[in-house]
PDB file of N, CA and C in Angstrom:
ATOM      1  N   UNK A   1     -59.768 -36.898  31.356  1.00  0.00           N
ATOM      2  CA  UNK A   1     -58.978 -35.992  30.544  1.00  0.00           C
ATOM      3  C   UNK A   1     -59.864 -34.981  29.835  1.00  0.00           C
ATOM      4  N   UNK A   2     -61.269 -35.384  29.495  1.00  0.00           N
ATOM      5  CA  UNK A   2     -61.911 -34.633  28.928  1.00  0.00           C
ATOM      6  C   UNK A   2     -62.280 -33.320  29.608  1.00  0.00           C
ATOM      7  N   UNK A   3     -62.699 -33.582  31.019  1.00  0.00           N
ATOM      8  CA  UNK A   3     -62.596 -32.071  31.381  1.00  0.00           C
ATOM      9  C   UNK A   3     -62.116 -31.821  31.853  1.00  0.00           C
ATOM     10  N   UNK A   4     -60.668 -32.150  31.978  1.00  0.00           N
ATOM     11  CA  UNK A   4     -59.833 -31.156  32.293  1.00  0.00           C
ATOM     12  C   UNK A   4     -59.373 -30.288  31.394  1.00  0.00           C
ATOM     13  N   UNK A   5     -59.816 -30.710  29.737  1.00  0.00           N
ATOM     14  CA  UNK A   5     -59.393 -29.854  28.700  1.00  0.00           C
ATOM     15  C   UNK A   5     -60.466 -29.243  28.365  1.00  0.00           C
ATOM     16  N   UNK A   6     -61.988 -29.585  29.122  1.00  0.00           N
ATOM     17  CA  UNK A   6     -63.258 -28.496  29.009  1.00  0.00           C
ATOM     18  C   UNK A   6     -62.927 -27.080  29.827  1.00  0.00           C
ATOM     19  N   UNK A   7     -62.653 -27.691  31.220  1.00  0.00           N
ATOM     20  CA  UNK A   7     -62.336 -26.498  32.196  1.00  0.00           C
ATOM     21  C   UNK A   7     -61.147 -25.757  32.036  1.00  0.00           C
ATOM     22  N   UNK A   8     -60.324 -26.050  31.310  1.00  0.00           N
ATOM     23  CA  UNK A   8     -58.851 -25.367  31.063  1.00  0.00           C
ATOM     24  C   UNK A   8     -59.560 -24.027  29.696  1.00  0.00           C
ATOM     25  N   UNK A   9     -60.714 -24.647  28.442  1.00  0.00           N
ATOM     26  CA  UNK A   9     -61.272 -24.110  27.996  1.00  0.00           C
ATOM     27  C   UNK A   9     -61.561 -23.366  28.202  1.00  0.00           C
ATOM     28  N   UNK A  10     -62.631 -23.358  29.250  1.00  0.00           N
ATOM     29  CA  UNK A  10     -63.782 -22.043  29.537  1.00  0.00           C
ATOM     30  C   UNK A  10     -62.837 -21.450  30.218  1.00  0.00           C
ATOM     31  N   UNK A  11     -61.849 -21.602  31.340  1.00  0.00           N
ATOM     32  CA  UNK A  11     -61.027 -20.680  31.663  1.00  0.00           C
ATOM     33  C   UNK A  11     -60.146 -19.469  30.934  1.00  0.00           C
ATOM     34  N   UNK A  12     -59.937 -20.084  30.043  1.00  0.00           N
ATOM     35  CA  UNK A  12     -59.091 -19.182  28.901  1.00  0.00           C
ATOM     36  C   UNK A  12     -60.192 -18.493  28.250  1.00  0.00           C
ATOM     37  N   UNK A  13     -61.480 -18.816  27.527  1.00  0.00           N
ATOM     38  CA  UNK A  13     -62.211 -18.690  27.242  1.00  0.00           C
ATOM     39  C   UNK A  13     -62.780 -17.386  27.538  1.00  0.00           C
ATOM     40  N   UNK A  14     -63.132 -17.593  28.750  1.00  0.00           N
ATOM     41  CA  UNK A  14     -63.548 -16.456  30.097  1.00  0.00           C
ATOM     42  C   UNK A  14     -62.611 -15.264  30.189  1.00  0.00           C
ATOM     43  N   UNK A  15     -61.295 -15.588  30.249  1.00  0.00           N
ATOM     44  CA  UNK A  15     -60.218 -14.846  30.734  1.00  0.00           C
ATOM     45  C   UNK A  15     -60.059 -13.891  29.284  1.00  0.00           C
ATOM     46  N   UNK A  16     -60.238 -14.692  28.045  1.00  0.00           N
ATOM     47  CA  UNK A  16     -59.983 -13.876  26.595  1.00  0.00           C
ATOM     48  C   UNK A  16     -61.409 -12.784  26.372  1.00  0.00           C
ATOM     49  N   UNK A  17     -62.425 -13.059  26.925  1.00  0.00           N
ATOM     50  CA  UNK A  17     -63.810 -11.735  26.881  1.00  0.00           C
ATOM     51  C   UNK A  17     -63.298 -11.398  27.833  1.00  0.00           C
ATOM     52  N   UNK A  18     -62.874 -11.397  29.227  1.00  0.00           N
ATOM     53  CA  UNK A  18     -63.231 -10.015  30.029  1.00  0.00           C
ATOM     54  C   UNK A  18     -61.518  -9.381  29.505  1.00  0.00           C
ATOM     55  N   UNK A  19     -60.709  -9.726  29.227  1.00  0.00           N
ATOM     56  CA  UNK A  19     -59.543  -9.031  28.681  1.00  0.00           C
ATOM     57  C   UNK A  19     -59.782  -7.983  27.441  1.00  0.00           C
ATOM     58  N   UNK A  20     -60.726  -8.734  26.393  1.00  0.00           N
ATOM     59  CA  UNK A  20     -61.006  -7.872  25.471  1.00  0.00           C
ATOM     60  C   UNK A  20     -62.125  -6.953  25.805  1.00  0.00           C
ATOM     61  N   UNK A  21     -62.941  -7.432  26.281  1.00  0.00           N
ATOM     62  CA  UNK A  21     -64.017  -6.385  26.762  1.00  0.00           C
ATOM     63  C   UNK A  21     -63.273  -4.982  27.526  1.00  0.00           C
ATOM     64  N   UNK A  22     -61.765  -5.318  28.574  1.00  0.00           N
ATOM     65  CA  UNK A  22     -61.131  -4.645  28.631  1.00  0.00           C
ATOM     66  C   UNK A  22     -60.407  -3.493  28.064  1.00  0.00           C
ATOM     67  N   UNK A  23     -60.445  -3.850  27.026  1.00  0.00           N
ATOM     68  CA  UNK A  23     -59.231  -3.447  26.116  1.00  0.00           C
ATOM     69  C   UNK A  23     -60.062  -2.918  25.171  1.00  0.00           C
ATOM     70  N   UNK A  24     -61.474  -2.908  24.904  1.00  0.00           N
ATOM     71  CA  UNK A  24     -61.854  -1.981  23.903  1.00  0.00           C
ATOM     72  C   UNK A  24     -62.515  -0.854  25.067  1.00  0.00           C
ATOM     73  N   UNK A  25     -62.996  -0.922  26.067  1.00  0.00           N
ATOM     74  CA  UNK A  25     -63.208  -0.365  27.096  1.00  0.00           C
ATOM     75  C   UNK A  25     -62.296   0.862  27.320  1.00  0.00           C
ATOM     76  N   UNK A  26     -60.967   0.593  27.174  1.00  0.00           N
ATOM     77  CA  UNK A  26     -60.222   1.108  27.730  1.00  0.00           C
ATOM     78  C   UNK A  26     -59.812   2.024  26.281  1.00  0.00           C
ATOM     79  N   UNK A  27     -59.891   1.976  25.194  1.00  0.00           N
ATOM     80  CA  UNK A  27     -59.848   2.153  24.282  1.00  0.00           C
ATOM     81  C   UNK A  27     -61.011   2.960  23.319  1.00  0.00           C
ATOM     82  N   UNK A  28     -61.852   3.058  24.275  1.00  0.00           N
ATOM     83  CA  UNK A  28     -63.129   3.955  23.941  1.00  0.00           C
ATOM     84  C   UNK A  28     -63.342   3.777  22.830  1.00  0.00           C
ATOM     85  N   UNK A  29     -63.488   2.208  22.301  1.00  0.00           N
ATOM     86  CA  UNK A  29     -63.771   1.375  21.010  1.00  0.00           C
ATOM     87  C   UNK A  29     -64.868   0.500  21.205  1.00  0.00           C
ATOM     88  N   UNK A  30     -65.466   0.610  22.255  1.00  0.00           N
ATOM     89  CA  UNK A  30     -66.849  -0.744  22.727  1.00  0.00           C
ATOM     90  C   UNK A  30     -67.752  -0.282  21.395  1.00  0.00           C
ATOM     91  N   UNK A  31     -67.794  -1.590  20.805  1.00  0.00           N
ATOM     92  CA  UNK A  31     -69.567  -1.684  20.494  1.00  0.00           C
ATOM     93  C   UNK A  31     -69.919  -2.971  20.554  1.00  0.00           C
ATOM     94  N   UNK A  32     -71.082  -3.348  20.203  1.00  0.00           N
ATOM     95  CA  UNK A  32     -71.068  -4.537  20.279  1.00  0.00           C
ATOM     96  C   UNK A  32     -70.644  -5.607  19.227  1.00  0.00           C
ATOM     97  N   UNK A  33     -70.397  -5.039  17.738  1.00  0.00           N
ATOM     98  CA  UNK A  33     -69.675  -5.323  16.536  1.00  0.00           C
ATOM     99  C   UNK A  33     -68.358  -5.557  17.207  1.00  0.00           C
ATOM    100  N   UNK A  34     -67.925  -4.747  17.805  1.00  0.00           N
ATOM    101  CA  UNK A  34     -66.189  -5.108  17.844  1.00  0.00           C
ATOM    102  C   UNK A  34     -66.259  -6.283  18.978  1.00  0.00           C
ATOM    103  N   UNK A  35     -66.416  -6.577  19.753  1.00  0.00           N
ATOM    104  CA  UNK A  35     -66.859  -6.983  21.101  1.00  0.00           C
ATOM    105  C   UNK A  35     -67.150  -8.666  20.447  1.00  0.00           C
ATOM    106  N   UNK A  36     -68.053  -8.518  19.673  1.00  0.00           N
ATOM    107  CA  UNK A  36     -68.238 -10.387  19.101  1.00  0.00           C
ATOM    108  C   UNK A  36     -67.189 -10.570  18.288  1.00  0.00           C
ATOM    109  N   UNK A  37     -66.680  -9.379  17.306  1.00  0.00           N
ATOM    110  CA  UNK A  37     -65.694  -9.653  15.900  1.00  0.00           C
ATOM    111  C   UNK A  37     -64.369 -10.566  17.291  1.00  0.00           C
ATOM    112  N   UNK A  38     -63.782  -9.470  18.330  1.00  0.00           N
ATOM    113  CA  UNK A  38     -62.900 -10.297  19.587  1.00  0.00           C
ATOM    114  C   UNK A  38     -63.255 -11.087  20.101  1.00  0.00           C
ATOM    115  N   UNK A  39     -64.047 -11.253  20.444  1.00  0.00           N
ATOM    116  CA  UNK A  39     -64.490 -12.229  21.048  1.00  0.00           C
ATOM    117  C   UNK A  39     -64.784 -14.119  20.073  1.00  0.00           C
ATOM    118  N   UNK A  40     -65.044 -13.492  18.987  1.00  0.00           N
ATOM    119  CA  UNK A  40     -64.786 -14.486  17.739  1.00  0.00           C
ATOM    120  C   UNK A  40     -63.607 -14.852  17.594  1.00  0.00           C
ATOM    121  N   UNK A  41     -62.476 -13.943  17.392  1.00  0.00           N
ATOM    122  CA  UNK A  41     -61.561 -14.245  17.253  1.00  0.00           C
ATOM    123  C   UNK A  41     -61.044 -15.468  18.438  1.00  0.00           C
ATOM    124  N   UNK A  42     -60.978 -15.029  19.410  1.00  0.00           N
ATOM    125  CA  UNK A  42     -61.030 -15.482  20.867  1.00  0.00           C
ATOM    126  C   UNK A  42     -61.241 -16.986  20.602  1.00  0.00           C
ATOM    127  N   UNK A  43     -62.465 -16.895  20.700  1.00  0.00           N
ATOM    128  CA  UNK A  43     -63.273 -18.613  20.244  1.00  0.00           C
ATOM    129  C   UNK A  43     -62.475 -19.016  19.774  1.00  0.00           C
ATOM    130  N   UNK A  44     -62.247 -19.098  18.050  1.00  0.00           N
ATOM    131  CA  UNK A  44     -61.582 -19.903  17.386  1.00  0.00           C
ATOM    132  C   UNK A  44     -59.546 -19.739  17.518  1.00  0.00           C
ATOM    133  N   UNK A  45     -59.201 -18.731  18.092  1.00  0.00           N
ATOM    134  CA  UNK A  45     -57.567 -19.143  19.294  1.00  0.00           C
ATOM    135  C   UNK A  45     -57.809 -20.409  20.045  1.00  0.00           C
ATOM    136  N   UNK A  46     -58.971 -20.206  20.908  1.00  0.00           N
ATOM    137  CA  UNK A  46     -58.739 -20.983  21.917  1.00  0.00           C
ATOM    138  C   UNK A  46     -59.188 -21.911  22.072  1.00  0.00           C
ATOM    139  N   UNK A  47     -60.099 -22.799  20.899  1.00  0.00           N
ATOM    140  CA  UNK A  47     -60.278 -23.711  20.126  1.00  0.00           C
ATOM    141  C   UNK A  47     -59.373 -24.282  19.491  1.00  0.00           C
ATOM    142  N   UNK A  48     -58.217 -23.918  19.057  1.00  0.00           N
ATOM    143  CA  UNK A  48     -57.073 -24.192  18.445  1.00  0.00           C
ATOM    144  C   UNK A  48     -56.207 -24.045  19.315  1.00  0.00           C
ATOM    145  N   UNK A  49     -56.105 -24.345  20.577  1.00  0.00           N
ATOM    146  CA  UNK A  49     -55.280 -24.484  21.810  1.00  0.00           C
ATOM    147  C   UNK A  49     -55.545 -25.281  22.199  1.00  0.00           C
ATOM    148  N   UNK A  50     -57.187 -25.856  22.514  1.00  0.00           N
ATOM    149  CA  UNK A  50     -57.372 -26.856  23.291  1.00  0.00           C
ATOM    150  C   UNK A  50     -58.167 -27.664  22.287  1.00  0.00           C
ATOM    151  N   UNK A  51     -57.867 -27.773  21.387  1.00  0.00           N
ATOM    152  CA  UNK A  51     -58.691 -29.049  20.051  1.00  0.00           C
ATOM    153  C   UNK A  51     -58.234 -30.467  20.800  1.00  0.00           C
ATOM    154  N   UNK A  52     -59.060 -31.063  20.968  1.00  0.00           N
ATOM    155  CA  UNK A  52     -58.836 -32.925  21.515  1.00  0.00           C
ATOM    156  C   UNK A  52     -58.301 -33.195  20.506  1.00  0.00           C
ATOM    157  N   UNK A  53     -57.472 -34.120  21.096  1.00  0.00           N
ATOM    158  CA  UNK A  53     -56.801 -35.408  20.229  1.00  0.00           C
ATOM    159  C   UNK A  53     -57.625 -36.407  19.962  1.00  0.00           C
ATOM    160  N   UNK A  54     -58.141 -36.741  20.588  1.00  0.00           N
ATOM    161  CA  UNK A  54     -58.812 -37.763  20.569  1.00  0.00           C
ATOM    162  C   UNK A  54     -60.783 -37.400  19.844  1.00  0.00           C
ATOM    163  N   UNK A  55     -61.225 -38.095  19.221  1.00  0.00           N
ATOM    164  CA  UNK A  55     -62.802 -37.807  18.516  1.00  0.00           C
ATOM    165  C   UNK A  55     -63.980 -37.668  19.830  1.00  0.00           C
ATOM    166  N   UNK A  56     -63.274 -38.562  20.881  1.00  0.00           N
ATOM    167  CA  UNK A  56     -64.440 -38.952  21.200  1.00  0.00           C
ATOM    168  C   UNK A  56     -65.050 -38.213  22.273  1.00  0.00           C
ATOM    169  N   UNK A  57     -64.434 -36.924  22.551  1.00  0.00           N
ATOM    170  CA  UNK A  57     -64.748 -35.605  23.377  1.00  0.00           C
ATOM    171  C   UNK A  57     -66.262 -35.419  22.704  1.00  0.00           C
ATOM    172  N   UNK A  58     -67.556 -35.704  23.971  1.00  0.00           N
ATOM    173  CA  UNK A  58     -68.888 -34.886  23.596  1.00  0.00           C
ATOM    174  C   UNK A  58     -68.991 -33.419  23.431  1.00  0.00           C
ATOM    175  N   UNK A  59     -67.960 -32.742  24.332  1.00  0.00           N
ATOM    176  CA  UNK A  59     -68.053 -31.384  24.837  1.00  0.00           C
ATOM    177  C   UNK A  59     -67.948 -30.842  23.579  1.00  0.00           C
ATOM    178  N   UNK A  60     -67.277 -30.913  22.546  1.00  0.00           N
ATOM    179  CA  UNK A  60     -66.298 -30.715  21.437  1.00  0.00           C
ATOM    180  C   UNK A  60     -67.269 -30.271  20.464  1.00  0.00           C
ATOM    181  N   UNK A  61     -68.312 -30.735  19.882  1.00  0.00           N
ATOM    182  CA  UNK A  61     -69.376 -30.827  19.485  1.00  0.00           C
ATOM    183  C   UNK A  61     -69.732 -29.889  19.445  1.00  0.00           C
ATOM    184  N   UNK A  62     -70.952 -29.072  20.136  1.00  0.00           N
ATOM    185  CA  UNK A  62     -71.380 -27.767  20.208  1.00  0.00           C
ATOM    186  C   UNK A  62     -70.542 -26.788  19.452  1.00  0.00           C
ATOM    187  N   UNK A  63     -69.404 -26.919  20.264  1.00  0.00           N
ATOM    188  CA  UNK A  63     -68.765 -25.784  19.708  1.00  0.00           C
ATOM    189  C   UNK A  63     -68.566 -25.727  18.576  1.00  0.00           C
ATOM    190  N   UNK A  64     -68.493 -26.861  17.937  1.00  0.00           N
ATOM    191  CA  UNK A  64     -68.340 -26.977  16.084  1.00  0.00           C
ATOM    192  C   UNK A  64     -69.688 -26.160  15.906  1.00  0.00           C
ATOM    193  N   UNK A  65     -70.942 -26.184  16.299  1.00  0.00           N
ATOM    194  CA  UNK A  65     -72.182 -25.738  15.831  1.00  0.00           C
ATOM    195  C   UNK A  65     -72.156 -24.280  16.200  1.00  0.00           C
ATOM    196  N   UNK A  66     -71.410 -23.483  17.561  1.00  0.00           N
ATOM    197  CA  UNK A  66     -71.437 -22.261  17.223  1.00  0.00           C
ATOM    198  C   UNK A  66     -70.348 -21.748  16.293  1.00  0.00           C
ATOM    199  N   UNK A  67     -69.465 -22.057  16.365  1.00  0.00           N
ATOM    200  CA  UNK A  67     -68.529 -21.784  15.579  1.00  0.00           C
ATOM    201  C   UNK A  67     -69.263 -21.678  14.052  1.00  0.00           C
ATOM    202  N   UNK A  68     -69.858 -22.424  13.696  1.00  0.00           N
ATOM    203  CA  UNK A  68     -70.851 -22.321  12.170  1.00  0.00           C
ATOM    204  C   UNK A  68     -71.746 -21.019  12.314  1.00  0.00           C
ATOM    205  N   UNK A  69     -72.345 -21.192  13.464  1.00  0.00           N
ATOM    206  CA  UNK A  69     -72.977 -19.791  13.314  1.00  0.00           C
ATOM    207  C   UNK A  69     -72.675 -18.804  13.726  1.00  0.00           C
ATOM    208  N   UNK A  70     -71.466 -18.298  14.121  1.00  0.00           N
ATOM    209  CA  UNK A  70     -70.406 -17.222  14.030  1.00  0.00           C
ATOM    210  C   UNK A  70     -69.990 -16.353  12.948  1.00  0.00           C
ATOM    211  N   UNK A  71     -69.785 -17.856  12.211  1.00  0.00           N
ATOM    212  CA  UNK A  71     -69.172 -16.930  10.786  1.00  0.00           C
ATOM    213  C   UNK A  71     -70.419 -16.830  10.768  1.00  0.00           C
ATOM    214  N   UNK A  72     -71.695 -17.004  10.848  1.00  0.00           N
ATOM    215  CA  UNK A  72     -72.648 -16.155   9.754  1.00  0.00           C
ATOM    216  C   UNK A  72     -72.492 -15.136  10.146  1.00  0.00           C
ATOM    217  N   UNK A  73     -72.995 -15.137  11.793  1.00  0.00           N
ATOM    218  CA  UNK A  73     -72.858 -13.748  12.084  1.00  0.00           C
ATOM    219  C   UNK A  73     -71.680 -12.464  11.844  1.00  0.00           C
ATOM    220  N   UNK A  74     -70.630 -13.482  11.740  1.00  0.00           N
ATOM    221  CA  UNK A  74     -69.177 -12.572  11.256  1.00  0.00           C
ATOM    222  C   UNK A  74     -70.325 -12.196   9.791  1.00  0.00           C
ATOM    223  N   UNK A  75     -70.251 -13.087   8.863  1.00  0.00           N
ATOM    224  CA  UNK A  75     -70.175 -12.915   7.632  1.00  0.00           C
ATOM    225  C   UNK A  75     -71.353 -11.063   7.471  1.00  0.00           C
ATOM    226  N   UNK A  76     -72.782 -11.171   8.401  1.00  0.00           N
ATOM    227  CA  UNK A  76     -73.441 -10.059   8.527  1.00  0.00           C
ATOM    228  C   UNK A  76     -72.816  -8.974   8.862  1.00  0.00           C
ATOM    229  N   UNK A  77     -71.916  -8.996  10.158  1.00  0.00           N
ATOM    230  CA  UNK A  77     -71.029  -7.642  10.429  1.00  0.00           C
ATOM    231  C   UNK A  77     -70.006  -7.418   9.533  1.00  0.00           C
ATOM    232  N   UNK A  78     -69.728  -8.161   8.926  1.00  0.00           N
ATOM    233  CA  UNK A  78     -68.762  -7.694   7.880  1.00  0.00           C
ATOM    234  C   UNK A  78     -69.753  -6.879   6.548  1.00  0.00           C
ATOM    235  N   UNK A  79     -70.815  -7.529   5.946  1.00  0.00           N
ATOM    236  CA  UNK A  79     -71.242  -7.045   5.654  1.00  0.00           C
ATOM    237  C   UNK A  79     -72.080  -5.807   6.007  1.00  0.00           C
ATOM    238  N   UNK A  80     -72.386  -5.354   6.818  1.00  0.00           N
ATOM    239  CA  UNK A  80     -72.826  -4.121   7.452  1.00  0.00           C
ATOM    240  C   UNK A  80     -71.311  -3.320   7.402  1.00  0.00           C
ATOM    241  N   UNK A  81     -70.433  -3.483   7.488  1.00  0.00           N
ATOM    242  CA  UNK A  81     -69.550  -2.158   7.614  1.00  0.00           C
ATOM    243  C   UNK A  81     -68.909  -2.282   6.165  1.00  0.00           C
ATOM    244  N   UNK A  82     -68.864  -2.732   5.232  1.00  0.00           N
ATOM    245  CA  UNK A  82     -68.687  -2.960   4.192  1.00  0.00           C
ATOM    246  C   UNK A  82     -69.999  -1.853   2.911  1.00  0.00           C
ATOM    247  N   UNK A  83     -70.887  -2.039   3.904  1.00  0.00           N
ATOM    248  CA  UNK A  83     -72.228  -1.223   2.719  1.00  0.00           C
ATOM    249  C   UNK A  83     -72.011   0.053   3.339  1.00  0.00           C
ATOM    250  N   UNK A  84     -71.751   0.237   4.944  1.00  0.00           N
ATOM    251  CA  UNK A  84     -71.604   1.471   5.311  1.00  0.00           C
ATOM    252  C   UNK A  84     -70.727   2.926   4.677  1.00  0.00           C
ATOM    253  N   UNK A  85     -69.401   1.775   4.326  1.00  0.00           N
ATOM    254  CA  UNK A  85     -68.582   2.256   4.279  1.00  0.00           C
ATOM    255  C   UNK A  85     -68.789   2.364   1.975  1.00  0.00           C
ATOM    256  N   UNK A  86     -69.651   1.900   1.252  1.00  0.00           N
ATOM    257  CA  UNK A  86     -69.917   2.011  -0.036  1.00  0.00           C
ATOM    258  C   UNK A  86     -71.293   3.346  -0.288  1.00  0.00           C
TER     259      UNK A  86
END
């Protein structure tokens, strides 16, 4: 059961960057700020789609550890367009 809810993951996963990569593309909005801010977003959707029921998923793990260092990095791009914009 576990990976079938790893591979159902990265599928959606996969499918949510090249959609957004799409869509700012198409939108003559690419940078690489917007691109992680979606792509962040992304992560934690589709983390909250496929969260185990069960604890004892290894796969599960990691992702708690990028997810921590996301928001930092959120927390820096936010701050960079925040001083830009002061």
């Amino acid at each position: 059961m576990g990976s079938e809810h790893r591979d159902g993951f990265l599928v959606t996963l996969i499918a949510w960057l090249l959609a957004s990569l799409g869509v700012l593309v198409a939108l003559d909005a690419f940078s690489p700020q917007n691109f992680f801010v979606a792509s962040f977003v992304g992560l934690l959707s589709v983390m909250q789609l496929y969260a185990p029921t069960e604890s004892g998923d290894r796969w599960w793990l990691p992702l708690r550890a990028l997810v921590a260092v996301c928001f930092a990095v959120f927390g820096y791009v936010v701050y960079l367009r925040v001083t830009a914009v002061v």
